[in-house]
C-alpha atoms as a PDB file:
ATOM      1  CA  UNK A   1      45.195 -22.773  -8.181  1.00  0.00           C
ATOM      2  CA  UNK A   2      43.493 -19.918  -6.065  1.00  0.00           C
ATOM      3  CA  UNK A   3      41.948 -17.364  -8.628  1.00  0.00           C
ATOM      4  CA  UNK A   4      42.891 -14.025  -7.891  1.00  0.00           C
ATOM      5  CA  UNK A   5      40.063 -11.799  -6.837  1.00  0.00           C
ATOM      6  CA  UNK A   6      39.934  -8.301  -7.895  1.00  0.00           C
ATOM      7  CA  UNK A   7      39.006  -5.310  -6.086  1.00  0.00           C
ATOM      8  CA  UNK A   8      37.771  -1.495  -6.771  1.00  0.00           C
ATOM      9  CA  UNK A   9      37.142   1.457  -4.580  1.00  0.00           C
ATOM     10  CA  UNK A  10      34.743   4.180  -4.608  1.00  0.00           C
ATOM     11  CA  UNK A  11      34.813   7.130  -2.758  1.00  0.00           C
ATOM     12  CA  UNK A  12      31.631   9.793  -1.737  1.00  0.00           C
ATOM     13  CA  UNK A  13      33.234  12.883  -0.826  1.00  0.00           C
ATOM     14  CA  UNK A  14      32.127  16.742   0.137  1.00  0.00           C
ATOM     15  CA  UNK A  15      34.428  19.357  -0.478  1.00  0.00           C
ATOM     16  CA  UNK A  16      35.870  19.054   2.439  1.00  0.00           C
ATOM     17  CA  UNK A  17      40.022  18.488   1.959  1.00  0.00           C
ATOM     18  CA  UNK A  18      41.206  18.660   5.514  1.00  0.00           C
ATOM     19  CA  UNK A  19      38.610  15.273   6.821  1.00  0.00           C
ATOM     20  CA  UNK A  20      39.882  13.698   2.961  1.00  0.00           C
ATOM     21  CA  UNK A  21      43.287  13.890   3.391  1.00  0.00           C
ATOM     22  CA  UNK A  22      43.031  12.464   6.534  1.00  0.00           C
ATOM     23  CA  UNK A  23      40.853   9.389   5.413  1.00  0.00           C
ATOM     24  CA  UNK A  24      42.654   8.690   2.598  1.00  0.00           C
ATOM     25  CA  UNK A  25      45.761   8.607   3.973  1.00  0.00           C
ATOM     26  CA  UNK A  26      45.026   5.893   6.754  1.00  0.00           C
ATOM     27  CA  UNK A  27      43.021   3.748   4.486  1.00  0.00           C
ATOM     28  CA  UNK A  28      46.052   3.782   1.986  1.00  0.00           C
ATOM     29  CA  UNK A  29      47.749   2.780   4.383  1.00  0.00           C
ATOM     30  CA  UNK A  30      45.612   0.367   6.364  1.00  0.00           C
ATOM     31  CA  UNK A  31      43.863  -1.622   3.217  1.00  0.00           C
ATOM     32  CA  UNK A  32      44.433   0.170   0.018  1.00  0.00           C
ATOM     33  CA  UNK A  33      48.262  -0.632  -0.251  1.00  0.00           C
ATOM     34  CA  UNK A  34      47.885  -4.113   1.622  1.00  0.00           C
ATOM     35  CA  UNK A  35      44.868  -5.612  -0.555  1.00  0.00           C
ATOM     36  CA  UNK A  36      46.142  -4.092  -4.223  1.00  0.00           C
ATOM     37  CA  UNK A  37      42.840  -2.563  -6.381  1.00  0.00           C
ATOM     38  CA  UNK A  38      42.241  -2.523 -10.286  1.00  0.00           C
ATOM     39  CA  UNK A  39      39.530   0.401 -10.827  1.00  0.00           C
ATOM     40  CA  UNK A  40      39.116   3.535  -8.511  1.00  0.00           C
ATOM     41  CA  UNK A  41      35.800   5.539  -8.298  1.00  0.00           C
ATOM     42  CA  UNK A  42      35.214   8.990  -6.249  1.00  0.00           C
ATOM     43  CA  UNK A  43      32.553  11.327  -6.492  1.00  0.00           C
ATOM     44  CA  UNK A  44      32.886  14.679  -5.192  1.00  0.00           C
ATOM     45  CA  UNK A  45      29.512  16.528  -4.126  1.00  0.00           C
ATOM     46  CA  UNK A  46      29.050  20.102  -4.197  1.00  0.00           C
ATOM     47  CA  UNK A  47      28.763  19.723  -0.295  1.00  0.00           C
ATOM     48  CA  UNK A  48      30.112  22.557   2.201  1.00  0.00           C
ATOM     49  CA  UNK A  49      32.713  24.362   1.385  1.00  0.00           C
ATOM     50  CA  UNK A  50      33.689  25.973  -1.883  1.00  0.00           C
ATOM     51  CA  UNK A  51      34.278  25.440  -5.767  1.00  0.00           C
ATOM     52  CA  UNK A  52      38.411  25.561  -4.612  1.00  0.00           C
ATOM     53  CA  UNK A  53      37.831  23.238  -2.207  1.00  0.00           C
ATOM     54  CA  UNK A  54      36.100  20.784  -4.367  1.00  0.00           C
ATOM     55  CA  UNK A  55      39.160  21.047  -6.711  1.00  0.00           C
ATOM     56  CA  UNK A  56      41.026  20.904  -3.848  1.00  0.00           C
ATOM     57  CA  UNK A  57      39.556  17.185  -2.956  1.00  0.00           C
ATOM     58  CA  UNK A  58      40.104  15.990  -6.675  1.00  0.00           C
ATOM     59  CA  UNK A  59      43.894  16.827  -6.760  1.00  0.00           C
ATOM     60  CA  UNK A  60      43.983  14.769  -3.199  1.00  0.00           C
ATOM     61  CA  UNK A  61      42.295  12.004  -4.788  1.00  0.00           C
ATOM     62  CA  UNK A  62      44.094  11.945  -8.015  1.00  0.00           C
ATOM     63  CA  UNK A  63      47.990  12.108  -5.609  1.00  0.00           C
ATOM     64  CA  UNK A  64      46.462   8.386  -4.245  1.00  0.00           C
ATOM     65  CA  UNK A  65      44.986   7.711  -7.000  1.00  0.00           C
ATOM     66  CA  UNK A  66      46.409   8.794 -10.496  1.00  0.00           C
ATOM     67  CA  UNK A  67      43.603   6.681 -12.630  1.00  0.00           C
ATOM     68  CA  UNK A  68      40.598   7.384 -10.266  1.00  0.00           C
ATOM     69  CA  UNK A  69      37.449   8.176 -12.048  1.00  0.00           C
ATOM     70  CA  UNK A  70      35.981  11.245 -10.241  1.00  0.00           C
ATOM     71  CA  UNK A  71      32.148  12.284 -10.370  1.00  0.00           C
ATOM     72  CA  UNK A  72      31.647  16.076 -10.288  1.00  0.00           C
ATOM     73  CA  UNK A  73      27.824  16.590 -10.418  1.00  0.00           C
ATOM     74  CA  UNK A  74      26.363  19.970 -10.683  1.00  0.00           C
ATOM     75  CA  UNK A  75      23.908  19.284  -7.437  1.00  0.00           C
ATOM     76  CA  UNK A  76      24.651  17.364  -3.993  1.00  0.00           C
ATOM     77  CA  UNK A  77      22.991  14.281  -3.572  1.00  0.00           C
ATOM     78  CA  UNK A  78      24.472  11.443  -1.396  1.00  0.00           C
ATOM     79  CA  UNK A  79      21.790   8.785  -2.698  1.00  0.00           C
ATOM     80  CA  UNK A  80      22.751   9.629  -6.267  1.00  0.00           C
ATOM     81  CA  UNK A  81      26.772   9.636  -5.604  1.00  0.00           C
ATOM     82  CA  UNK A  82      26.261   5.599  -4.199  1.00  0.00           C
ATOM     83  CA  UNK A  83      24.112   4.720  -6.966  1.00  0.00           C
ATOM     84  CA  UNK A  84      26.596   5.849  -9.911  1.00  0.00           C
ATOM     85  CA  UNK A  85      29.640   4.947  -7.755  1.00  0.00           C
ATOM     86  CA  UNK A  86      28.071   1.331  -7.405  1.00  0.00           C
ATOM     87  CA  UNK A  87      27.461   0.910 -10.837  1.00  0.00           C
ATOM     88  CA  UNK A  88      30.279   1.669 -12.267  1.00  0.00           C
ATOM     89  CA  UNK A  89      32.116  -1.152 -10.627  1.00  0.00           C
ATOM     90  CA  UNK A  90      33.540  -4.209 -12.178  1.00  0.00           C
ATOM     91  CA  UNK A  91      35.505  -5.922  -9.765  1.00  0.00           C
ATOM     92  CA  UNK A  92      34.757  -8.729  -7.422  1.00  0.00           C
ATOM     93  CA  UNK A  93      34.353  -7.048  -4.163  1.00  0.00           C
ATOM     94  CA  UNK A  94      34.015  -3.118  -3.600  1.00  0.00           C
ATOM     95  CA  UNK A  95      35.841  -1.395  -0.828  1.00  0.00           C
ATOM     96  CA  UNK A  96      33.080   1.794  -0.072  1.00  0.00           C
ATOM     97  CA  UNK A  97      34.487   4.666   2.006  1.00  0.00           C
ATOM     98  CA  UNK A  98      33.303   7.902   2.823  1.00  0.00           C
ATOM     99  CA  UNK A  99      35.534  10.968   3.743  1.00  0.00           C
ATOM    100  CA  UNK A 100      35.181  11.300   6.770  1.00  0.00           C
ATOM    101  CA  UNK A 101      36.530   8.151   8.389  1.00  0.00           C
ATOM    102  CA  UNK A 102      39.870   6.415   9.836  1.00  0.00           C
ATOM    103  CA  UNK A 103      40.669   3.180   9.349  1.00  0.00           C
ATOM    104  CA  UNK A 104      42.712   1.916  12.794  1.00  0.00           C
ATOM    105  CA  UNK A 105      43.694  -1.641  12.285  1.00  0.00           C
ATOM    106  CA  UNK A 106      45.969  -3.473   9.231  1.00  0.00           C
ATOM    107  CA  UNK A 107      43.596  -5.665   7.068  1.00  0.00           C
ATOM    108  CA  UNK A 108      44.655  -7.980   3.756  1.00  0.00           C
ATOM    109  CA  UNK A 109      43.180  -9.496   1.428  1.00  0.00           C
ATOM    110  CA  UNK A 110      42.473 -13.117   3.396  1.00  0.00           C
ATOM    111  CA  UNK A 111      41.000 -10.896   6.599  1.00  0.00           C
ATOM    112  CA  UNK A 112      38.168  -9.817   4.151  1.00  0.00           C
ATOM    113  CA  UNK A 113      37.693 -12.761   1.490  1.00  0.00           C
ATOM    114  CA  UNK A 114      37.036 -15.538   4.501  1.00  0.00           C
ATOM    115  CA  UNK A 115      34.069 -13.010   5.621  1.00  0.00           C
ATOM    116  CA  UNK A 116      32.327 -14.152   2.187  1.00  0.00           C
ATOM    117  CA  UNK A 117      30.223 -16.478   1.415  1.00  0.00           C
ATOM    118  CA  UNK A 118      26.581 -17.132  -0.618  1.00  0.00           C
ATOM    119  CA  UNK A 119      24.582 -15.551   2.553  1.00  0.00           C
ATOM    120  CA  UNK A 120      27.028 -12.723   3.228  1.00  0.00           C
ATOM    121  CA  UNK A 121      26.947 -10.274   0.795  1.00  0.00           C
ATOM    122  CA  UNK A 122      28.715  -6.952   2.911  1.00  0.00           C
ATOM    123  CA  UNK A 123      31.332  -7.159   5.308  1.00  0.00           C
ATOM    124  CA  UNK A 124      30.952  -3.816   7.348  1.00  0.00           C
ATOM    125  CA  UNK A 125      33.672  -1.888   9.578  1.00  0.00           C
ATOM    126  CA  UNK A 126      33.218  -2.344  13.317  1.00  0.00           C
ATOM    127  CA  UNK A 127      32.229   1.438  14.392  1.00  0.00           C
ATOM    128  CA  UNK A 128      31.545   2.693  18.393  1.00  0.00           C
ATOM    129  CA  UNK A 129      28.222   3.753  16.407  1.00  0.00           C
ATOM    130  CA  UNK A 130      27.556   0.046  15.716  1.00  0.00           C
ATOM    131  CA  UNK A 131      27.123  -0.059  19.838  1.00  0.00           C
ATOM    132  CA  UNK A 132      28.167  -4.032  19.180  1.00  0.00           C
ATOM    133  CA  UNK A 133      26.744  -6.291  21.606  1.00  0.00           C
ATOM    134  CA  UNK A 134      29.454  -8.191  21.817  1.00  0.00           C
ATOM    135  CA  UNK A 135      27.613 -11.853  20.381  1.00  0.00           C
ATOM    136  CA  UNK A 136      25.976 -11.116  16.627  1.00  0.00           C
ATOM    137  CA  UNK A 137      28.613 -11.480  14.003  1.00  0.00           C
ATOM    138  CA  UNK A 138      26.260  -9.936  11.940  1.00  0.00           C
ATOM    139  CA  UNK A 139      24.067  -6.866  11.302  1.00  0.00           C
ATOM    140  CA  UNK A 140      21.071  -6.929  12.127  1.00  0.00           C
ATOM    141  CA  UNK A 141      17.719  -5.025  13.346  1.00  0.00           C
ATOM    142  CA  UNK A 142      14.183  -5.727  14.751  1.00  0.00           C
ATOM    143  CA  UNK A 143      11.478  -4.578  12.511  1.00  0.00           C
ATOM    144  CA  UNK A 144       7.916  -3.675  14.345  1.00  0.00           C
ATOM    145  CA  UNK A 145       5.033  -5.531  12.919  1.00  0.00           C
ATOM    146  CA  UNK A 146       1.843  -3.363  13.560  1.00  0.00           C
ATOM    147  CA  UNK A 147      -1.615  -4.067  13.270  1.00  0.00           C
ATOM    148  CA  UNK A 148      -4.205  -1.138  13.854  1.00  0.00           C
ATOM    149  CA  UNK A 149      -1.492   0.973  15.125  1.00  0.00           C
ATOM    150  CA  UNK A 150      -0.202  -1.762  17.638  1.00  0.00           C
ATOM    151  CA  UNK A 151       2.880  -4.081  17.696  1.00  0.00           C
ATOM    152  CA  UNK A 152       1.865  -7.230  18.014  1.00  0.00           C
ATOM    153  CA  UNK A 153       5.331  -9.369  16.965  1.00  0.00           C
ATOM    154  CA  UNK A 154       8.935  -8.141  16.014  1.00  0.00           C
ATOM    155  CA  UNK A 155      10.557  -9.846  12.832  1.00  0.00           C
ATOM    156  CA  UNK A 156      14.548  -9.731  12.546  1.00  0.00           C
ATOM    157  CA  UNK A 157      15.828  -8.728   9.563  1.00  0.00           C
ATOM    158  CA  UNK A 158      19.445  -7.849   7.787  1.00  0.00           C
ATOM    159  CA  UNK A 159      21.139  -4.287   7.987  1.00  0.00           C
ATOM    160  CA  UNK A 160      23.532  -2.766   5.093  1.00  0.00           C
ATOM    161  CA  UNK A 161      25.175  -0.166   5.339  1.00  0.00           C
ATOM    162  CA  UNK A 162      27.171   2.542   2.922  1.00  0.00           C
ATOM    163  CA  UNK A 163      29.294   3.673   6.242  1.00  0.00           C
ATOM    164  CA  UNK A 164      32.989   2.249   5.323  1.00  0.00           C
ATOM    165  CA  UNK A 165      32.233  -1.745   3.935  1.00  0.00           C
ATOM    166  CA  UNK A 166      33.507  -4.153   1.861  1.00  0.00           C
ATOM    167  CA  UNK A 167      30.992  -5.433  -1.053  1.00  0.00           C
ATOM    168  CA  UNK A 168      30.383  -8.405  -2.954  1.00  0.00           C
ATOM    169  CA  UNK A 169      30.970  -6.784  -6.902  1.00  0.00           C
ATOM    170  CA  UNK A 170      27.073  -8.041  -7.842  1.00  0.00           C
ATOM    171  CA  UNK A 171      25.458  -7.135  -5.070  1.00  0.00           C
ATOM    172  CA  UNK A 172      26.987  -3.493  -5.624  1.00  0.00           C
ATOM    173  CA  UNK A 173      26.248  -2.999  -8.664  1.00  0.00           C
ATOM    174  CA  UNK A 174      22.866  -4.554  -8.707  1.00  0.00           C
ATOM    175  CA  UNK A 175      21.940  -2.282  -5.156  1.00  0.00           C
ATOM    176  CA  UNK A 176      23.512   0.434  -7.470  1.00  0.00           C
ATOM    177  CA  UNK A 177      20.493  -0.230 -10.083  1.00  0.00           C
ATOM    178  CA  UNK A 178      17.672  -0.330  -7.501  1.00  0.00           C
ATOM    179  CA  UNK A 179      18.985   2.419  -5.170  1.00  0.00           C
ATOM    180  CA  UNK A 180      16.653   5.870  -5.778  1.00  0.00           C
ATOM    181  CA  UNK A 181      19.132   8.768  -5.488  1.00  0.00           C
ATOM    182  CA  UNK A 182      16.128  10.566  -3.960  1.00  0.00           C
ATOM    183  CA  UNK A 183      16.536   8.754  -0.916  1.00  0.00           C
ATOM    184  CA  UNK A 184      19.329   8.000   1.905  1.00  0.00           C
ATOM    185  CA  UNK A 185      20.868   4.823   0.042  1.00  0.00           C
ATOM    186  CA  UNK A 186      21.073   3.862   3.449  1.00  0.00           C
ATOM    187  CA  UNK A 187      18.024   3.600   5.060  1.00  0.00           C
ATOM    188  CA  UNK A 188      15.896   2.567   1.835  1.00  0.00           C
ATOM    189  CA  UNK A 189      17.535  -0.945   2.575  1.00  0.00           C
ATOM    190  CA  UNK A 190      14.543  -1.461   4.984  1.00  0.00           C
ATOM    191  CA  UNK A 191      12.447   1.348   5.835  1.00  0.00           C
ATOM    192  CA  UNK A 192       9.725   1.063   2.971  1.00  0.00           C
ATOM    193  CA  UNK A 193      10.248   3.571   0.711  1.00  0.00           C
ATOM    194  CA  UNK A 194      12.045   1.075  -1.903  1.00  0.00           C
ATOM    195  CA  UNK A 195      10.330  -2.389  -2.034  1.00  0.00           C
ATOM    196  CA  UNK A 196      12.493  -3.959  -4.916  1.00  0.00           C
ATOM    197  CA  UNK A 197      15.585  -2.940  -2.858  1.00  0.00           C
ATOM    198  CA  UNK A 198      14.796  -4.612  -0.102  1.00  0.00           C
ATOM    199  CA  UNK A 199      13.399  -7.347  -1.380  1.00  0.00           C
ATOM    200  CA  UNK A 200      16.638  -8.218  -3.099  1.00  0.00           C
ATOM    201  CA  UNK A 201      18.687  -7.164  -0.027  1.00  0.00           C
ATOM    202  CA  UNK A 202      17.490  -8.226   3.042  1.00  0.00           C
ATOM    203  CA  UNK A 203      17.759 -11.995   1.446  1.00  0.00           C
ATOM    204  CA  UNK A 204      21.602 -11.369   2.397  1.00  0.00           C
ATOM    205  CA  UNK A 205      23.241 -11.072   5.419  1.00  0.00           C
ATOM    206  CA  UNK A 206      26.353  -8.131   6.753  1.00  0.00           C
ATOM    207  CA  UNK A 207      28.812  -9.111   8.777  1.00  0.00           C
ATOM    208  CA  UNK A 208      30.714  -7.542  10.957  1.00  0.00           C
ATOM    209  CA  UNK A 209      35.110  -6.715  10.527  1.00  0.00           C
ATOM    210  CA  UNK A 210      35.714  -6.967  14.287  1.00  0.00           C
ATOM    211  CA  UNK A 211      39.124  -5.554  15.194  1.00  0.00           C
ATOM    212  CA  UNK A 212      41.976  -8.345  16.451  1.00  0.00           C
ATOM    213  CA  UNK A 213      43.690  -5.559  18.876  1.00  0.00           C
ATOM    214  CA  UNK A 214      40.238  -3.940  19.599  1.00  0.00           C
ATOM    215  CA  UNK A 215      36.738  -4.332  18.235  1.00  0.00           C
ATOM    216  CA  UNK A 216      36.808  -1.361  17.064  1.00  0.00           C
ATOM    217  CA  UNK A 217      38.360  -0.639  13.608  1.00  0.00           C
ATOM    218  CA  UNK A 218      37.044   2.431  11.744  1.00  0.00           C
ATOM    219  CA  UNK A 219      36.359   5.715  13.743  1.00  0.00           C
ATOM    220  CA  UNK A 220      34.362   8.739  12.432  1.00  0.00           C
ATOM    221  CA  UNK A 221      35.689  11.597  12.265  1.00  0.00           C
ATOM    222  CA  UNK A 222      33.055  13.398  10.362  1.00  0.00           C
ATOM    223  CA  UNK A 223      30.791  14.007  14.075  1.00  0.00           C
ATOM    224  CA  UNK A 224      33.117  16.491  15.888  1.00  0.00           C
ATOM    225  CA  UNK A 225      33.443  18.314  12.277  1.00  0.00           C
ATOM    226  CA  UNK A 226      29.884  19.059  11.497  1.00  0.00           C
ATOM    227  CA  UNK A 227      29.092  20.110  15.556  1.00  0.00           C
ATOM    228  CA  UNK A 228      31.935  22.526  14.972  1.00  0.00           C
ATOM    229  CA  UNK A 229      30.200  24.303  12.052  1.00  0.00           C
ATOM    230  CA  UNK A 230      26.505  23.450  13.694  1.00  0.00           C
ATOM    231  CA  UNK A 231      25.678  21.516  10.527  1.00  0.00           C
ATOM    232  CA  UNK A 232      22.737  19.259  11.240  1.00  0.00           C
ATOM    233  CA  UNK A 233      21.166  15.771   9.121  1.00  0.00           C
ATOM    234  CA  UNK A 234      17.669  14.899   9.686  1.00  0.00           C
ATOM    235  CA  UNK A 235      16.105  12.158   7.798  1.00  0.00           C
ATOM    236  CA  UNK A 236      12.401  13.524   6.383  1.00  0.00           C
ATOM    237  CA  UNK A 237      10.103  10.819   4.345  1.00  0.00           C
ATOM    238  CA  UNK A 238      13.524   8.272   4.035  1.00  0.00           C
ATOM    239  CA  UNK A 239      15.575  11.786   2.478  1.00  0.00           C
ATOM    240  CA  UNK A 240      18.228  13.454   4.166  1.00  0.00           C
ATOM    241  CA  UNK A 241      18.036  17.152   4.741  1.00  0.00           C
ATOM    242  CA  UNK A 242      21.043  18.822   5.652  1.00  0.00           C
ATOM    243  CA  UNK A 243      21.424  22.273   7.410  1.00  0.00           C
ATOM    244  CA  UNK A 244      24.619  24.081   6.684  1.00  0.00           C
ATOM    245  CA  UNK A 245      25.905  27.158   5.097  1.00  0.00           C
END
C-alpha cells in the first residue's frame, strides 16, 4: 500500500490584496483543491500599502484558508518571512507561493510526486523568466571560476529558487535553518554570502514543472504592478533594497 504523502503551504505576502486575491484564487483552484494540504503558513510583510491593507490580506487568506497560521512581523524582510515560513513546516513536500503569481495549468498530486527523487530536492514552476532552453529538465547555472581577476574555467552548478516551487519537507525546513533573513533567500543559494547554505544545497538538484498544454505554467503578475507604482529591487552585497513609497 502507497503511503499517503502530506503536504503544507506557505505563503510570503505584501499588503497588497488586489495581486493576493488574484493568486490565491487560481492556485486554489489549480493545485490547492486538486492535491489536498494538512498545515497552511502565510506571512504578511509590512510591504507597500497600508496597516488596512495588511488586514485586508489576512481576512483573504483566512476565506481560503480558515486554519492558516499567519506571520505579522513588525518590519519587512523577505529573507526572514522564507526562513520562519520554512521552518515551521511539517509535511512531506511544501508548496511555496508568493502573491504575486498565477498558476495556468491543472496539477495533482502524481504530476508533482514523480518529479522526486534522492537528487531532486525542488520541483520549480516553469516561468517566461526561466527563458527555458527547451533541453535541461533541470535548473541550473554556470558559475565563473577566477583566478587574478580572470576566468579561466566555468563550473555548473544547481539553482533553487523561492519563486512558486514545490519542496521536499527536509530540505525546507533544513534551508529554513541555514537561510540568513539578512539576505535574498534566493540568491544566498550560490552567490557566497552563505557557505553552509550552499554547501548543503547545491548537492541537490531543481527540476523543472513544464506545462503539458504549454511550457509555461506560472505567470507573474507582480512586474506590470510594481512599474505602475515605479517601485524598483536592486540586489546590494546579496540584500535586496527596495524603492517604494
Amino acid at each position: 500500500m502507497v503511503e499517503n504523502k502530506t503536504y503544507d503551504l506557505t505563503i510570503v505576502s505584501g499588503r497588497r490584496p488586489e495581486l493576493l486575491e488574484a493568486t490565491l484564487e487560481s492556485f486554489f483552484k489549480k493545485i490547492i483543491n486538486n492535491i489536498g494540504f494538512t498545515n497552511f503558513y502565510a506571512n504578511v510583510d509590512p510591504f507597500c500599502g497600508t496597516l488596512e491593507d495588511g488586514d485586508k490580506c489576512c481576512e483573504i487568506i483566512k476565506h481560503y484558508f480558515p486554519t492558516c497560521h499567519i506571520f505579522r512581523p513588525e518590519k519587512a524582510s523577505f529573507g526572514h518571512a522564507v526562513k520562519r515560513l520554512w521552518q515551521a513546516t511539517t509535511s512531506d513536500y511544501v508548496l511555496h507561493i508568493e502573491d504575486d503569481w498565477l498558476m495556468l495549468e491543472d496539477i495533482h498530486r502524481s504530476d508533482v510526486e514523480l518529479l522526486f527523487n534522492n537528487e531532486t530536492k525542488t520541483v520549480s514552476f516553469m516561468t517566461k523568466e526561466k527563458d527555458w532552453n527547451g533541453k535541461n529538465l533541470h535548473h541550473q547555472a554556470y558559475r565563473k571560476n577566477k583566478l587574478l581577476g580572470l576566468t579561466y574555467s566555468r563550473t555548473r552548478i544547481n539553482v533553487h529558487t523561492t519563486s512558486p516551487c514545490f519542496l521536499d519537507g527536509e530540505f525546507a525546513r533544513m534551508s529554513g535553518k541555514l537561510l540568513d533573513g539578512d539576505f535574498d533567500p534566493e540568491k544566498q543559494f550560490r552567490n557566497g554570502v552563505n557557505p553552509d547554505l550552499e554547501s548543503y544545497a547545491l548537492q541537490y538538484k531543481n527540476r523543472f514543472f513544464i506545462g503539458t498544454k504549454q511550457n509555461i505554467v506560472c505567470e507573474d503578475i507582480g512586474r506590470d504592478w510594481r512599474n505602475s507604482k515605479n517601485i524598483n529591487k536592486k540586489i546590494v552585497d546579496g540584500k535586496s533594497i527596495w524603492n517604494y513609497e
